[in-house]
Protein backbone atom coordinates (compact mmCIF):
# COMPACT_ATOMS: atom_id res chain seq x y z
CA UNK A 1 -37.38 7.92 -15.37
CA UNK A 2 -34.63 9.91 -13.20
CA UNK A 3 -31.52 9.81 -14.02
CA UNK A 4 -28.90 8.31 -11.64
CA UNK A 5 -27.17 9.64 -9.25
CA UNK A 6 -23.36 9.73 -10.35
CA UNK A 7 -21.19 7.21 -8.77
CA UNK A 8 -19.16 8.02 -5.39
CA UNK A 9 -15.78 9.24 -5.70
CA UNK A 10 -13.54 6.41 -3.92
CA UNK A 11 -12.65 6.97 -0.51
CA UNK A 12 -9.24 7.29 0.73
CA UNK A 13 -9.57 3.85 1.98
CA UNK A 14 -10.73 1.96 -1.44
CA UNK A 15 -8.47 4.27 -3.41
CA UNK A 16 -5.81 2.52 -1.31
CA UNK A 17 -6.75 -0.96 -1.68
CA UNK A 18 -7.49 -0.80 -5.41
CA UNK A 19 -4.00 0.31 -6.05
CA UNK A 20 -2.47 -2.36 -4.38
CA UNK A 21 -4.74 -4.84 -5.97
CA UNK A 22 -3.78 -3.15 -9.76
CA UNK A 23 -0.13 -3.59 -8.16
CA UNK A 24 -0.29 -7.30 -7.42
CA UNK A 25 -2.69 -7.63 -10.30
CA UNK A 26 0.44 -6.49 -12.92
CA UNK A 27 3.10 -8.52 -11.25
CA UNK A 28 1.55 -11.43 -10.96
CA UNK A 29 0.56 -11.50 -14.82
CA UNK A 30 4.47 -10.07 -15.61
CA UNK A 31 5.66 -13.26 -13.62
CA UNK A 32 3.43 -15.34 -15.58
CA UNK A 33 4.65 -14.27 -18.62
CA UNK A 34 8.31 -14.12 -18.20
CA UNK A 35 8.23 -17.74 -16.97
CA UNK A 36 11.06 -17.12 -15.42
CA UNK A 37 10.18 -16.26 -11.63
CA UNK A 38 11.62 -12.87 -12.36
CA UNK A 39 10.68 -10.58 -9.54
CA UNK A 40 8.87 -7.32 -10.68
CA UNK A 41 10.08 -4.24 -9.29
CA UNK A 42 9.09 -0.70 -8.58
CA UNK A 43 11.22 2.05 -7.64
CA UNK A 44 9.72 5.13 -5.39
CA UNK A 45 11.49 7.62 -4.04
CA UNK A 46 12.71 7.05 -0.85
CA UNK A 47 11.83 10.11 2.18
CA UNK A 48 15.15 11.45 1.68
CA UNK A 49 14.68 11.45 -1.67
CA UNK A 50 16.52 8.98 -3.60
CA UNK A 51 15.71 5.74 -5.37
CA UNK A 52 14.09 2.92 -3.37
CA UNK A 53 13.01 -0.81 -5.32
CA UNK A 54 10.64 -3.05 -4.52
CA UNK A 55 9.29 -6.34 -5.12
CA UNK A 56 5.69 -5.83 -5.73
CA UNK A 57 4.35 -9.54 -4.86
CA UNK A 58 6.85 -9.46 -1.28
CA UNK A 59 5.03 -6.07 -0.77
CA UNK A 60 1.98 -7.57 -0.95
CA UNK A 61 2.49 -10.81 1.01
CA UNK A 62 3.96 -8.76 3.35
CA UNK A 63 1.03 -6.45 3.71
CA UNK A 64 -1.23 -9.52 3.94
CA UNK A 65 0.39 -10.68 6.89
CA UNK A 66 0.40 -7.28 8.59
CA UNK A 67 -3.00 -7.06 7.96
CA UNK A 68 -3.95 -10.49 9.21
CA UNK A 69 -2.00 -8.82 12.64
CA UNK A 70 -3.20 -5.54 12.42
CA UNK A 71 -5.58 -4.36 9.72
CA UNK A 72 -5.60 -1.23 10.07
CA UNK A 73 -1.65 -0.56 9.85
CA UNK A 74 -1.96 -2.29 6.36
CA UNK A 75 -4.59 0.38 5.44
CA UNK A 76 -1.81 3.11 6.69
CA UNK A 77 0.64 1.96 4.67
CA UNK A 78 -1.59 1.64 1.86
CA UNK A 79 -2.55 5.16 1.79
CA UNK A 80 0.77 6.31 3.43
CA UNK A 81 3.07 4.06 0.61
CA UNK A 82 0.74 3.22 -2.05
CA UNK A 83 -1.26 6.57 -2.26
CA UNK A 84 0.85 9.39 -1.41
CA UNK A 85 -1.27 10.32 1.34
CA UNK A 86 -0.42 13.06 3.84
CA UNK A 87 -0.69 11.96 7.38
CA UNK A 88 -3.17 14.38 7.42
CA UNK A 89 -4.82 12.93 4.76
CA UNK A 90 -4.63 9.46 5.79
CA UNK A 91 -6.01 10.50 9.09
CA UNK A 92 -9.07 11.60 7.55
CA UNK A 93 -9.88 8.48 5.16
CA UNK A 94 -9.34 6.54 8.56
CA UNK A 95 -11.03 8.73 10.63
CA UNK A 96 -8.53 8.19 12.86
CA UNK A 97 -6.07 10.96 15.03
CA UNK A 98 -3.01 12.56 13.31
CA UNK A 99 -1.27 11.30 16.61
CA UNK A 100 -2.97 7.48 15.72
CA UNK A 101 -1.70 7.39 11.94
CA UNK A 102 1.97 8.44 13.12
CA UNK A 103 2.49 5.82 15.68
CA UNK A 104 0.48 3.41 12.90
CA UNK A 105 2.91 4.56 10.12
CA UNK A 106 6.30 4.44 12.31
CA UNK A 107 5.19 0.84 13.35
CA UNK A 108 4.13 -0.74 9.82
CA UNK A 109 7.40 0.40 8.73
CA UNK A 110 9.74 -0.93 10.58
CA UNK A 111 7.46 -3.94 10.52
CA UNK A 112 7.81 -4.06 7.30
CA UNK A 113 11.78 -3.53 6.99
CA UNK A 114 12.11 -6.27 8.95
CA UNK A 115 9.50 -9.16 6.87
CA UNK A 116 11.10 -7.33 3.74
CA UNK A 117 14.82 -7.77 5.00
CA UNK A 118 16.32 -9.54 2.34
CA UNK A 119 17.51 -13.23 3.59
């Protein structure tokens, strides 16, 4: 019998979505438990550098409807937010143009500020 062949390391792509999914995975079981409708929160750092929070489950509603509009600006900011991706990188995993993932990233973003905007 051969052995098999090792698995495939994740592409850029799947590496993105399986984050997310751990993400929304964690907060909804937090929000469970608390019982309280408590929001669960991350903090990143924002591009210039300082703290920036986020509601994980409004994240990922919000990235659910951008991807229901346009799929592949969800997998951006995936890769982009979620991953730490380069645009560079993210280019690549898309196989898409540096010029493409720039206009892709400056879009999702501010359509994301905007869903995000607290009410």
């Amino acid at each position: 019998m051969l052995p098999e062949d090792p698995p495939a390391a994740p592409t850029g792509a799947q590496l993105g979505r399986a984050i997310r999914q751990v993400l929304s995975n964690y907060a909804e079981a937090a929000r469970a438990h608390k019982r309280d409708g408590q929001r669960t929160e991350l903090t990143t750092l924002s591009a210039l550098g300082e703290p920036d929070r986020f509601d994980v489950l409004a994240l990922e509603d919000a990235l659910q409807r951008l991807g229901a509009r346009n799929e592949r600006h969800a997998r951006v900011v995936e890769l982009r937010f979620l991953c730490s991706f380069t645009i560079a990188e993210t280019a690549a995993a898309l196989e898409v143009s540096h010029a493409t993932v720039e206009s892709d990233w400056a879009m999702a973003r501010a359509w994301l500020r905007r869903e995000m905007r607290p009410s």
